[in-house]
C-alpha atoms as a PDB file:
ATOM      1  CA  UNK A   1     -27.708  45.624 -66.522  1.00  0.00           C
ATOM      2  CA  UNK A   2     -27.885  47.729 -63.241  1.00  0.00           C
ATOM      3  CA  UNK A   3     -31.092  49.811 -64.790  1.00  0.00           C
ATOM      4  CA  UNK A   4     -32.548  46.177 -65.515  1.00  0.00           C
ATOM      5  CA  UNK A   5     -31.992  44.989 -62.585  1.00  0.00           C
ATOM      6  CA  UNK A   6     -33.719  48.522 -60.609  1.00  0.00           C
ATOM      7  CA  UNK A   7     -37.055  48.002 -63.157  1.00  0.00           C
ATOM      8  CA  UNK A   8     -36.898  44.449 -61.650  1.00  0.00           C
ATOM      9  CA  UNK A   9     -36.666  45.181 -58.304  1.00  0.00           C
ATOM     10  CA  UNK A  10     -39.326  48.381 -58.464  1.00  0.00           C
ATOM     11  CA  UNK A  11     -41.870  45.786 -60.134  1.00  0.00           C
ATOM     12  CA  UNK A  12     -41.131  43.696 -57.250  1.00  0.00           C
ATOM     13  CA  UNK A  13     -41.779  46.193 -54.968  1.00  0.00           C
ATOM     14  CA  UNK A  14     -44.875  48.032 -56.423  1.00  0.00           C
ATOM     15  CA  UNK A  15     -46.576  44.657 -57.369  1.00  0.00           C
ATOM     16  CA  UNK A  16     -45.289  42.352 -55.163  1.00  0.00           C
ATOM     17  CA  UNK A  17     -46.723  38.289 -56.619  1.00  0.00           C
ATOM     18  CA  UNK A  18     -49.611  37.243 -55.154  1.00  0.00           C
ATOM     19  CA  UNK A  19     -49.329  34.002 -53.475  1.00  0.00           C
ATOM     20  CA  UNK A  20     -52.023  31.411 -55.073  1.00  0.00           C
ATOM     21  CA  UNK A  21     -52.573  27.841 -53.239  1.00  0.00           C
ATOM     22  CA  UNK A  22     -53.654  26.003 -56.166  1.00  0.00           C
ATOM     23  CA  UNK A  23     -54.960  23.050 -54.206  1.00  0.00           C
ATOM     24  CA  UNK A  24     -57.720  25.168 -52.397  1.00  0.00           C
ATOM     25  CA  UNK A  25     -58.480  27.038 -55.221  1.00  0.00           C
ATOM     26  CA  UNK A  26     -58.852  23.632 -57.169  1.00  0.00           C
ATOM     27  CA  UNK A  27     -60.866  22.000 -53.969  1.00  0.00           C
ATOM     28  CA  UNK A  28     -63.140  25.160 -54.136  1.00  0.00           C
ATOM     29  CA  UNK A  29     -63.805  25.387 -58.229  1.00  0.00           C
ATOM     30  CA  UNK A  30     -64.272  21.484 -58.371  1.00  0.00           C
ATOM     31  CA  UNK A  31     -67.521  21.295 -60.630  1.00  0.00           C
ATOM     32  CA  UNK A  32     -68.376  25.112 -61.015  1.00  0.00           C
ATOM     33  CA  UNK A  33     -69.408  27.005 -63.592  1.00  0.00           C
ATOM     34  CA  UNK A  34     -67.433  30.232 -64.143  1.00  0.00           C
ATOM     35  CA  UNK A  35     -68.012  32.836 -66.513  1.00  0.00           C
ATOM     36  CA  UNK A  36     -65.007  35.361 -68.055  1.00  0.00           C
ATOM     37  CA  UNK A  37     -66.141  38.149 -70.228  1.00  0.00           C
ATOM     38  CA  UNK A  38     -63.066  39.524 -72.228  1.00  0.00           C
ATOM     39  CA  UNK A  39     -61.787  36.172 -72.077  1.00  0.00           C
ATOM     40  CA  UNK A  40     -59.749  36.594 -75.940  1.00  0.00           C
ATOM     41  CA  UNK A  41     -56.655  38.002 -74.623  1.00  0.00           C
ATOM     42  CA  UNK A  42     -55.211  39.316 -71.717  1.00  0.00           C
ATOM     43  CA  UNK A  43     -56.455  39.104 -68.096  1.00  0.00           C
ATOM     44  CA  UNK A  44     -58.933  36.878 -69.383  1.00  0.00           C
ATOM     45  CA  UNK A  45     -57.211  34.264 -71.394  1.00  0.00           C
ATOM     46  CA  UNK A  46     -54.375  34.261 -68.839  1.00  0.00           C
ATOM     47  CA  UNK A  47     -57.433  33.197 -66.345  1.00  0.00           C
ATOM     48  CA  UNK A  48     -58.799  30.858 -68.511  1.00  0.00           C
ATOM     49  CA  UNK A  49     -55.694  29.329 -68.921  1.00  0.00           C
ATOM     50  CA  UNK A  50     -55.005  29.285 -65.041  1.00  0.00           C
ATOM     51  CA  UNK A  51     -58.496  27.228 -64.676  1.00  0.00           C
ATOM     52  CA  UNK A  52     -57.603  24.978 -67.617  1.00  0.00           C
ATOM     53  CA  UNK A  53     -55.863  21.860 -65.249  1.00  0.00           C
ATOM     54  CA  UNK A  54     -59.228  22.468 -62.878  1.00  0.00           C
ATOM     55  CA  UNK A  55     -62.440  20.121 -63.298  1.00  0.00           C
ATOM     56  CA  UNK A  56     -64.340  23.367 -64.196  1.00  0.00           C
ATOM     57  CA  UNK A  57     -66.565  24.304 -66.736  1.00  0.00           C
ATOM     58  CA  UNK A  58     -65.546  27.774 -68.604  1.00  0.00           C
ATOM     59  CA  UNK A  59     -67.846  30.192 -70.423  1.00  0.00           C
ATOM     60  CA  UNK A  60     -65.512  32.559 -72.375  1.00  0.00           C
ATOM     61  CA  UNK A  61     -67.340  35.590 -73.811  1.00  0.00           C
ATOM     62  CA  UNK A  62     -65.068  37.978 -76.568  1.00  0.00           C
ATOM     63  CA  UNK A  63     -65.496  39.393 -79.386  1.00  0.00           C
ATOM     64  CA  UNK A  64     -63.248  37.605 -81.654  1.00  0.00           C
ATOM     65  CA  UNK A  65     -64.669  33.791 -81.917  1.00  0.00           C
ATOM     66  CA  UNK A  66     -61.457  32.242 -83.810  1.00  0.00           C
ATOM     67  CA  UNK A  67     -59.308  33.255 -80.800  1.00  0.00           C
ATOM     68  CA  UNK A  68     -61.806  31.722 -78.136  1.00  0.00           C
ATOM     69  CA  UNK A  69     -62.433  28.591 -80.360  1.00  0.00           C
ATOM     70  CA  UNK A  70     -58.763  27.967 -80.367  1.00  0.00           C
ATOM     71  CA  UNK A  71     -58.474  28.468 -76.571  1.00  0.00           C
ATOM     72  CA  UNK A  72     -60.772  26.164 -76.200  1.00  0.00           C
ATOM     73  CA  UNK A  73     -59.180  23.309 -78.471  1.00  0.00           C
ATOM     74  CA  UNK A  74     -55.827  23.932 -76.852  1.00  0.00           C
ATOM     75  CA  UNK A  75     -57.498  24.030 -73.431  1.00  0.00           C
ATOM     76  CA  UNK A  76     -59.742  20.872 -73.677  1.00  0.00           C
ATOM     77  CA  UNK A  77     -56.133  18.882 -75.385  1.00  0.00           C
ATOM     78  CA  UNK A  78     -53.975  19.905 -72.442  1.00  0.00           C
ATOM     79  CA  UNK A  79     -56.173  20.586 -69.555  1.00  0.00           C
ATOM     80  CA  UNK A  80     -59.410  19.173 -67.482  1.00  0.00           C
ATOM     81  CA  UNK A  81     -61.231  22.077 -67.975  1.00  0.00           C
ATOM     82  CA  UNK A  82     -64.263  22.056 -69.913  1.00  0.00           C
ATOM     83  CA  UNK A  83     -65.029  24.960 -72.239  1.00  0.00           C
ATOM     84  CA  UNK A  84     -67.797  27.043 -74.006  1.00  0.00           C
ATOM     85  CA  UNK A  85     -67.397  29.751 -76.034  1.00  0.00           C
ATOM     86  CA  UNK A  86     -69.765  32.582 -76.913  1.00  0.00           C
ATOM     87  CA  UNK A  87     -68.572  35.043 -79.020  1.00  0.00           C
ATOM     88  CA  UNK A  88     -70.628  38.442 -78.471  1.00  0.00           C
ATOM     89  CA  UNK A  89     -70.269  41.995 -78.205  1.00  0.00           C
ATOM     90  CA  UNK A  90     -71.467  42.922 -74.972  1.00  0.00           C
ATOM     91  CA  UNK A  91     -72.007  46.278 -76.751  1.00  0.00           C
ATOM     92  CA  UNK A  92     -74.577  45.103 -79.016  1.00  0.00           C
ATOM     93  CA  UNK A  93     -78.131  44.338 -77.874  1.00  0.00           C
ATOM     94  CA  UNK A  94     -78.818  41.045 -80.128  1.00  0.00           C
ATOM     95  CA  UNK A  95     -75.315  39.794 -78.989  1.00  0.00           C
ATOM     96  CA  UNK A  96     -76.233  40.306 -74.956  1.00  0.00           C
ATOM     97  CA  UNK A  97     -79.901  38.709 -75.646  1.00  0.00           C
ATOM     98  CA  UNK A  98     -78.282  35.732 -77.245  1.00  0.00           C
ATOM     99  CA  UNK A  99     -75.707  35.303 -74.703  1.00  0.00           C
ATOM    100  CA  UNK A 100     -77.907  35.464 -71.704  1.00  0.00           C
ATOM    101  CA  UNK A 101     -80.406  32.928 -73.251  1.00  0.00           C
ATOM    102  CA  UNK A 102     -77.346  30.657 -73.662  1.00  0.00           C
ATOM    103  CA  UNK A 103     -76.605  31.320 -69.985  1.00  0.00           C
ATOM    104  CA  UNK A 104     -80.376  30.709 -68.860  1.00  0.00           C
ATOM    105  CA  UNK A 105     -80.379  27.187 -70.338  1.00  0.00           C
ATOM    106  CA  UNK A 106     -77.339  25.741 -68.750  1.00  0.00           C
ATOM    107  CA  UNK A 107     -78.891  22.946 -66.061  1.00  0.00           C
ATOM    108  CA  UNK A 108     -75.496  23.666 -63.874  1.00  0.00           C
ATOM    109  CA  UNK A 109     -76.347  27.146 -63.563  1.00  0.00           C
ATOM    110  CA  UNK A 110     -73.516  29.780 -62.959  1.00  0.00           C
ATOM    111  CA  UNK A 111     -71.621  30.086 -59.918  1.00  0.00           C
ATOM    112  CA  UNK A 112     -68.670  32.662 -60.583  1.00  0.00           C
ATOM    113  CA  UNK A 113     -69.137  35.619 -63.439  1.00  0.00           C
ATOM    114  CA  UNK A 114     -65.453  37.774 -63.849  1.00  0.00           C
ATOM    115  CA  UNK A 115     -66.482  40.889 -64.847  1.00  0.00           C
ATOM    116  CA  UNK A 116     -63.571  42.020 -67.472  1.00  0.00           C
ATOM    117  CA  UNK A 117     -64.217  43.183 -70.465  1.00  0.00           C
ATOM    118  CA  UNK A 118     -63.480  46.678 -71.017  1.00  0.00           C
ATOM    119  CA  UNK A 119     -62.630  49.926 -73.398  1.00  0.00           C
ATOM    120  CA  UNK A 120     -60.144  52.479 -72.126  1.00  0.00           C
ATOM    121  CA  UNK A 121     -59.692  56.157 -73.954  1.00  0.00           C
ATOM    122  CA  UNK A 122     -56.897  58.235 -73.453  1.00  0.00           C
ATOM    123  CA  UNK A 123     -58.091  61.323 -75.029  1.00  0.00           C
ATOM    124  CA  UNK A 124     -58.554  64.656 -74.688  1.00  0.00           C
ATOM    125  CA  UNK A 125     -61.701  66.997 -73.918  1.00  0.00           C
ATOM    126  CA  UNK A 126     -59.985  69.431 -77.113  1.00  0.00           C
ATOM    127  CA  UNK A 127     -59.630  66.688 -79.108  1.00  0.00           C
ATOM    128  CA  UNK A 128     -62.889  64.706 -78.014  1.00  0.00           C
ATOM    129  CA  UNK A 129     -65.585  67.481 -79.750  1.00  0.00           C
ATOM    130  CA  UNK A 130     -66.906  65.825 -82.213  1.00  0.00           C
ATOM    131  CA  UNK A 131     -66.748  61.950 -80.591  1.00  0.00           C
ATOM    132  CA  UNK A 132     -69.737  61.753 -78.601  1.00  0.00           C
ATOM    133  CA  UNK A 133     -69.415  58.521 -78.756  1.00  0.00           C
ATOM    134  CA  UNK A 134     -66.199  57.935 -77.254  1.00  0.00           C
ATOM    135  CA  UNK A 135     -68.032  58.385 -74.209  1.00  0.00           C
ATOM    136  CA  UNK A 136     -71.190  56.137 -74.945  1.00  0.00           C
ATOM    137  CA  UNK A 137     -69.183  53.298 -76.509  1.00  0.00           C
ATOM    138  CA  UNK A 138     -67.511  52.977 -73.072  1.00  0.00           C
ATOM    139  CA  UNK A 139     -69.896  53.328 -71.136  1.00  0.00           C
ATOM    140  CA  UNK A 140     -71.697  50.644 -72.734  1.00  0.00           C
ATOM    141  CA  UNK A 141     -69.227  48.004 -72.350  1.00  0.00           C
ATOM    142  CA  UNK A 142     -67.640  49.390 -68.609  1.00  0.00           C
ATOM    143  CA  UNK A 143     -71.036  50.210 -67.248  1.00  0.00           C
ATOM    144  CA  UNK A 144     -74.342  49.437 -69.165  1.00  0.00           C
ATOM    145  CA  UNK A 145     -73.208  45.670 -70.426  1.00  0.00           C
ATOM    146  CA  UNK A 146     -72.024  44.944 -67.073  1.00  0.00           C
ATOM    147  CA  UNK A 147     -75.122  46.125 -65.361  1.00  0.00           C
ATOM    148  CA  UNK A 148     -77.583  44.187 -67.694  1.00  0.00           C
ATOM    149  CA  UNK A 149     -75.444  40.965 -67.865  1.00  0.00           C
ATOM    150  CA  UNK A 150     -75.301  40.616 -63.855  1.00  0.00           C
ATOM    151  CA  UNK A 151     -79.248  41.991 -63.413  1.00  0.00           C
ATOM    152  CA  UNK A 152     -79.904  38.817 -65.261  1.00  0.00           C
ATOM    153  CA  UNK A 153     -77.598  35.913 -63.757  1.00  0.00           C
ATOM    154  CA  UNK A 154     -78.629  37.779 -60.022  1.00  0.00           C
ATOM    155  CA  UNK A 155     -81.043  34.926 -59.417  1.00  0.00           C
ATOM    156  CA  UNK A 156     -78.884  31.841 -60.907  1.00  0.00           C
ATOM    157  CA  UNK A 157     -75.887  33.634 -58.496  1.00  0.00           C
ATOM    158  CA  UNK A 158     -77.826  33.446 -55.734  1.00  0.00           C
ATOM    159  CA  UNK A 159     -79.606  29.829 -55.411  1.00  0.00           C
ATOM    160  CA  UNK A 160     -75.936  28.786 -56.621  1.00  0.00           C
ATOM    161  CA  UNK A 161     -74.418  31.187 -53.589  1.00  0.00           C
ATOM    162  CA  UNK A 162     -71.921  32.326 -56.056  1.00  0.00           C
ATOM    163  CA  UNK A 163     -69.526  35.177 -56.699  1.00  0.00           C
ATOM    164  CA  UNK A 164     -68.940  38.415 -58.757  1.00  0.00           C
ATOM    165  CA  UNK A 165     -65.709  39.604 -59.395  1.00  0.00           C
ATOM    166  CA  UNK A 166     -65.425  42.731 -60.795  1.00  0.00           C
ATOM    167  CA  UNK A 167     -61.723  43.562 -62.743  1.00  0.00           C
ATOM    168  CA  UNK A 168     -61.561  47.395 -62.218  1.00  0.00           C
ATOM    169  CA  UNK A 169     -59.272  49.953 -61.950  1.00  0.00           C
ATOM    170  CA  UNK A 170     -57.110  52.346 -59.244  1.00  0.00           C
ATOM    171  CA  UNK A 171     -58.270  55.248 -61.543  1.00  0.00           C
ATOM    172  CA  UNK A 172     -61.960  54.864 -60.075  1.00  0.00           C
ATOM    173  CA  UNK A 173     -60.056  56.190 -56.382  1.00  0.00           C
ATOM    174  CA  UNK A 174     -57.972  58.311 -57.637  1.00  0.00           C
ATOM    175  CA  UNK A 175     -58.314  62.047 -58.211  1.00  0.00           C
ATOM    176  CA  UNK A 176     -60.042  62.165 -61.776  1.00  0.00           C
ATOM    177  CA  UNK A 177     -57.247  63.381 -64.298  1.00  0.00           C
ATOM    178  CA  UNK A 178     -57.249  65.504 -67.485  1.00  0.00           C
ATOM    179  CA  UNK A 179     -57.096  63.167 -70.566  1.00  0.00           C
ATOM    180  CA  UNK A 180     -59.462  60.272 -69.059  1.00  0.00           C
ATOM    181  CA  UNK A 181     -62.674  62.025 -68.637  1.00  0.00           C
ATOM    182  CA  UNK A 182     -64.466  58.737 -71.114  1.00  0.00           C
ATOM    183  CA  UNK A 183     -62.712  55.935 -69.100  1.00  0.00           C
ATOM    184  CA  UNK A 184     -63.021  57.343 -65.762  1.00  0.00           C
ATOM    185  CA  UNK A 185     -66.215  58.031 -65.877  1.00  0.00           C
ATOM    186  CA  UNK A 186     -67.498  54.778 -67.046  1.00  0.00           C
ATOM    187  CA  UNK A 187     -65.870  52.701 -64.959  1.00  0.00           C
ATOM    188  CA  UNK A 188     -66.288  55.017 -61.429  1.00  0.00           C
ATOM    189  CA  UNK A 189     -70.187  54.709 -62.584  1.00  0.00           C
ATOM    190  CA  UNK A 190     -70.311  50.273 -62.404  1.00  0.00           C
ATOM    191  CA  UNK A 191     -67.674  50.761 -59.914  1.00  0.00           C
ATOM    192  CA  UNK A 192     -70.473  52.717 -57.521  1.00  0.00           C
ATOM    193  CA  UNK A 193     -72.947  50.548 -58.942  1.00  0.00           C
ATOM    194  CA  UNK A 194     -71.854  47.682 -57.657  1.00  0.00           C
ATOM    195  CA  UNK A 195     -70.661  48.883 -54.363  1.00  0.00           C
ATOM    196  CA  UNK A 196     -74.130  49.981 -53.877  1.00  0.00           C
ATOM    197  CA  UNK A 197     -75.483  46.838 -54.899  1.00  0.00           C
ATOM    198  CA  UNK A 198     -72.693  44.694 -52.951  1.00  0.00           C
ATOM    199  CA  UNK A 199     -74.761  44.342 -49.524  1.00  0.00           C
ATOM    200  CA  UNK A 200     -77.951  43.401 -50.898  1.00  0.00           C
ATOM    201  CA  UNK A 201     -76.099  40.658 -52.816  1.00  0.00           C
ATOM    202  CA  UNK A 202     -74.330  39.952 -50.030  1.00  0.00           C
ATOM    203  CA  UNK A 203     -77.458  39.046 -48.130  1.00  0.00           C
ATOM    204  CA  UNK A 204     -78.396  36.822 -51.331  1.00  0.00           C
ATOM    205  CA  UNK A 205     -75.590  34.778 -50.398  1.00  0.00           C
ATOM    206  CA  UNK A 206     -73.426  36.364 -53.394  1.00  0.00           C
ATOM    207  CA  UNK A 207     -70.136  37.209 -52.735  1.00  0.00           C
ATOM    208  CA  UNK A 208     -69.077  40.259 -54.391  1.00  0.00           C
ATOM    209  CA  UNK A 209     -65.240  41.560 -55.370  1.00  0.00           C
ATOM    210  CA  UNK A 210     -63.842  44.127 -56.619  1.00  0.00           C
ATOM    211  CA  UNK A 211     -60.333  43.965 -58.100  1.00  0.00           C
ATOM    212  CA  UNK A 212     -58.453  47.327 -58.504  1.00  0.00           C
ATOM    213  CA  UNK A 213     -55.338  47.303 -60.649  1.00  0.00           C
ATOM    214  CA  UNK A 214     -52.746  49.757 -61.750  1.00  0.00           C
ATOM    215  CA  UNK A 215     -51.227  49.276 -64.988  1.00  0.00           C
ATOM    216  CA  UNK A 216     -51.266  46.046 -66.201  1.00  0.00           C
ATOM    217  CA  UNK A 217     -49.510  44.694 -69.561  1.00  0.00           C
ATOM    218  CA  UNK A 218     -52.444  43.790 -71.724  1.00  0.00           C
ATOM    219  CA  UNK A 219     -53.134  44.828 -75.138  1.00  0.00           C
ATOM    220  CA  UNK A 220     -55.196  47.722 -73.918  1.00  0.00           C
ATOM    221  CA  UNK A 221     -51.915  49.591 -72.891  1.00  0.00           C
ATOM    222  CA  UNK A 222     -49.967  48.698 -76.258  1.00  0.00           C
ATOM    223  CA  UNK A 223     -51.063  51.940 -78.068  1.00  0.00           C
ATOM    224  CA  UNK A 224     -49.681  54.505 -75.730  1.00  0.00           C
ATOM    225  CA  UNK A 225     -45.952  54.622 -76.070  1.00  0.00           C
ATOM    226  CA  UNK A 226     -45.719  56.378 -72.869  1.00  0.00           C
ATOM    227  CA  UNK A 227     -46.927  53.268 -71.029  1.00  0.00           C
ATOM    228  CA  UNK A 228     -44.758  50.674 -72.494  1.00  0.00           C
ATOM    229  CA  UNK A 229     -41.941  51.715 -70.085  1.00  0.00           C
ATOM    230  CA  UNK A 230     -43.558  52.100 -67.017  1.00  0.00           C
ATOM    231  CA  UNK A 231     -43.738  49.540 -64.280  1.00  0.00           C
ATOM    232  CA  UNK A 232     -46.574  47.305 -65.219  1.00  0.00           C
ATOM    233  CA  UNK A 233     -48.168  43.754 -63.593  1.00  0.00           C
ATOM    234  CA  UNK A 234     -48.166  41.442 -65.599  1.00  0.00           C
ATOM    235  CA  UNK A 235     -51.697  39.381 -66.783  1.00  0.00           C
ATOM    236  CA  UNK A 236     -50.478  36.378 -65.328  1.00  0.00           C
ATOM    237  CA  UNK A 237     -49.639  38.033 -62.182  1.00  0.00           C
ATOM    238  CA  UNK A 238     -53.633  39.535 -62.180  1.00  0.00           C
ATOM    239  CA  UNK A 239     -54.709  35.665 -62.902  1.00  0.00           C
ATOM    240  CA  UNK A 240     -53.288  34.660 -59.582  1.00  0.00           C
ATOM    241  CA  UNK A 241     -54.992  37.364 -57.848  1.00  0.00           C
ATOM    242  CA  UNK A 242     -58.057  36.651 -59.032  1.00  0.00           C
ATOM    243  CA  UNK A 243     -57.694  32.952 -58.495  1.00  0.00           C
ATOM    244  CA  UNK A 244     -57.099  33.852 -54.823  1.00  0.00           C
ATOM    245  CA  UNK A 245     -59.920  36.309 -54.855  1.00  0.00           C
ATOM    246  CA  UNK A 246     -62.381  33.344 -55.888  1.00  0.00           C
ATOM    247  CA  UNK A 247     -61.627  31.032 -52.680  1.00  0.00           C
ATOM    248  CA  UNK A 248     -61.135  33.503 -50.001  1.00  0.00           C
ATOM    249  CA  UNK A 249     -63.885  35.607 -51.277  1.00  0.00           C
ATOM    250  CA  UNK A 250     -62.522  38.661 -49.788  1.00  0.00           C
ATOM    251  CA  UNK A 251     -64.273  41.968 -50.556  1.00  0.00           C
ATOM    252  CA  UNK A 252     -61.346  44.203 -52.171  1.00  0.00           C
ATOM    253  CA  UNK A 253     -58.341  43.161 -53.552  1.00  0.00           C
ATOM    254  CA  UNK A 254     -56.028  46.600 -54.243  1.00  0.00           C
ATOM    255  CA  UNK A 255     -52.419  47.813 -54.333  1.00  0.00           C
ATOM    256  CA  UNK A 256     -50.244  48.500 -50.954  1.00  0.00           C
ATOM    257  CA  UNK A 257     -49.515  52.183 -52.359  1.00  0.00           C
ATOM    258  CA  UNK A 258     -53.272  53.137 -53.001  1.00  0.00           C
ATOM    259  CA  UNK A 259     -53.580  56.007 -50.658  1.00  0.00           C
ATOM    260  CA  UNK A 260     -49.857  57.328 -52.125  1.00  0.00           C
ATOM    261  CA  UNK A 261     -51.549  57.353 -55.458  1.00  0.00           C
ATOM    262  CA  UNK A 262     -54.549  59.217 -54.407  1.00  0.00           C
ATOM    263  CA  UNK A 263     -52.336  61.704 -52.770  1.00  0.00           C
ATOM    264  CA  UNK A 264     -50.326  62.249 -56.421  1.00  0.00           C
ATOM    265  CA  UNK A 265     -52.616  62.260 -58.312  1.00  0.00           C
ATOM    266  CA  UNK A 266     -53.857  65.465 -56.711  1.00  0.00           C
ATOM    267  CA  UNK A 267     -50.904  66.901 -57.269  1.00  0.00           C
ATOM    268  CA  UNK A 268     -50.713  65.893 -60.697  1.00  0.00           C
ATOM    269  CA  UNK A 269     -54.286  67.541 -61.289  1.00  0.00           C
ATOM    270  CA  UNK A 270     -52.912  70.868 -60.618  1.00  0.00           C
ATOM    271  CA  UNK A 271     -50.221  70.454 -63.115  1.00  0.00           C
ATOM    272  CA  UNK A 272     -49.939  72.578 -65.997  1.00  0.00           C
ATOM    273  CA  UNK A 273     -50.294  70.389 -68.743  1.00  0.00           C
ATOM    274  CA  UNK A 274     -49.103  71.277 -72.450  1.00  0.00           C
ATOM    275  CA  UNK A 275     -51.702  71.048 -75.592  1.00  0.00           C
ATOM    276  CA  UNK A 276     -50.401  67.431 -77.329  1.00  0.00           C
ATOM    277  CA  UNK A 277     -50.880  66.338 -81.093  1.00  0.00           C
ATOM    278  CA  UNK A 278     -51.521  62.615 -80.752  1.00  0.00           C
ATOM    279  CA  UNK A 279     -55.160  62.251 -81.725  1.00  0.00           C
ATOM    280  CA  UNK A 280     -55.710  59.908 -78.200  1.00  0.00           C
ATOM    281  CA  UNK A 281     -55.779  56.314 -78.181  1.00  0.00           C
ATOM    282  CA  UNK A 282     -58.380  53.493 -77.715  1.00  0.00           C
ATOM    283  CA  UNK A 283     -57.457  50.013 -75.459  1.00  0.00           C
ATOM    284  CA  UNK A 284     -60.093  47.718 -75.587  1.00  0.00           C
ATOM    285  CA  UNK A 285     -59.712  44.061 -73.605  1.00  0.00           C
ATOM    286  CA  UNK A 286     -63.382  42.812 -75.181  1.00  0.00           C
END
């Protein structure tokens, strides 16, 4: 019980709850269009199901269409919401053409996109040799999909004056680390992307924001043991933060402890580490 309760309290403390006032987020989504990619399960599906009591209308992009046609039926029973489902693989190019044709002929337009989906490898350089494309599967879904979905909706975004929030990770400012050289680098490259690109949307009227998160307890994380006891949010926890994120339309959102992390994971850098037999593992949140 005492070890219980010290996990509780160090969740508290590394991710203290973010503090959501449902009524102005409810006032400022009344009517809008808002579009979640990786919306099957996780971050995604926790959001969805955040907006469901909210007179919004939901586009929820995955991969898997029998999960996102039964969020929708259990959404449009219980909730206000109303939902549309495309199921695509950002990855592949006939999938993103018919997706952003579907997105072109909506009359209402689209006035939030959540940038989520993702694929994380943990995986050595040893072990990564001969799997080239480790490194271009994610960097078409973190970096490539994200790029050509957003160069598209740019001019619905801004006659709508809408927002882009962009789910990333503290990895992207954090000393790059042995193990992570796919992942990193993917999402560092949209994550300068659309830093660079933030202040000429902002000048479209586009508000632009960039989520960082630590470890959160998706199915990405499920097949590396290691991570399974560490202190983790929770996806709920990361809907509320991104609820907040979409009415004050602040820039950043990012962990109290950042600049501590930064600092260790320097230090972890320079530690020795030992050759492992685990092949690596592959998270995806698509």
């Amino acid at each position: 019980m005492p070890s219980a309760r010290l996990h509780t309290l160090l969740n508290y403390l590394i991710f203290p709850p973010t503090k959501l006032n449902r009524q102005k987020l409810e006032r400022h989504l009344a009517g809008k269009t808002i579009l979640i990619t990786g919306a099957s399960s996780g971050i995604g599906e926790q959001l969805a199901y955040l907006l469901s009591d909210m007179g919004v209308h939901l586009i929820l992009v995955a991969r898997r269409e029998a999960k996102l046609l039964a969020m929708k039926r259990e959404i449009e029973v219980k909730g206000a919401a109303r939902v549309s489902v495309v199921p695509a693989d950002l990855r592949d190019p006939q999938d993103m053409e018919g997706l952003l044709a579907f997105l072109h002929q909506r009359p209402e337009g689209i006035d939030i996109v959540i940038s989520n989906a993702g694929h994380s490898i943990h995986r050595s350089i040893g072990q990564s040799l001969d799997r080239y494309h480790d490194f271009t599967r994610t960097m078409g879904i973190n970096y490539f999909a994200p790029v050509q979905l957003l160069l598209s909706l740019i001019p619905l975004l801004g006659h709508k004056k809408g927002q882009i929030i962009n789910i990333s990770t503290v990895n992207v400012m954090l000393t790059p680390l042995p193990h992570w050289a796919a992942y990193q680098a993917s999402k560092s490259a949209f994550d300068t992307w659309f830093r660079s690109a933030a202040p000429e949307l902002n000048r479209m009227g586009i508000a632009t924001t960039s989520i960082y998160l630590p470890l959160v307890r998706t199915p990405m994380i499920l097949p590396t043991a290691a991570y399974r006891k560490l202190p983790a949010m929770s996806p709920g926890d990361v809907a509320k933060m991104i609820g907040k994120a979409i009415y004050t339309r602040r820039p950043t959102f990012k962990p109290w402890w950042l600049i501590f992390g930064a600092l260790a994971s320097v230090f972890i850098r320079t530690m020795p580490s030992r050759p492992k037999k685990e092949k690596g593992r592959d998270h995806e949140d698509m």
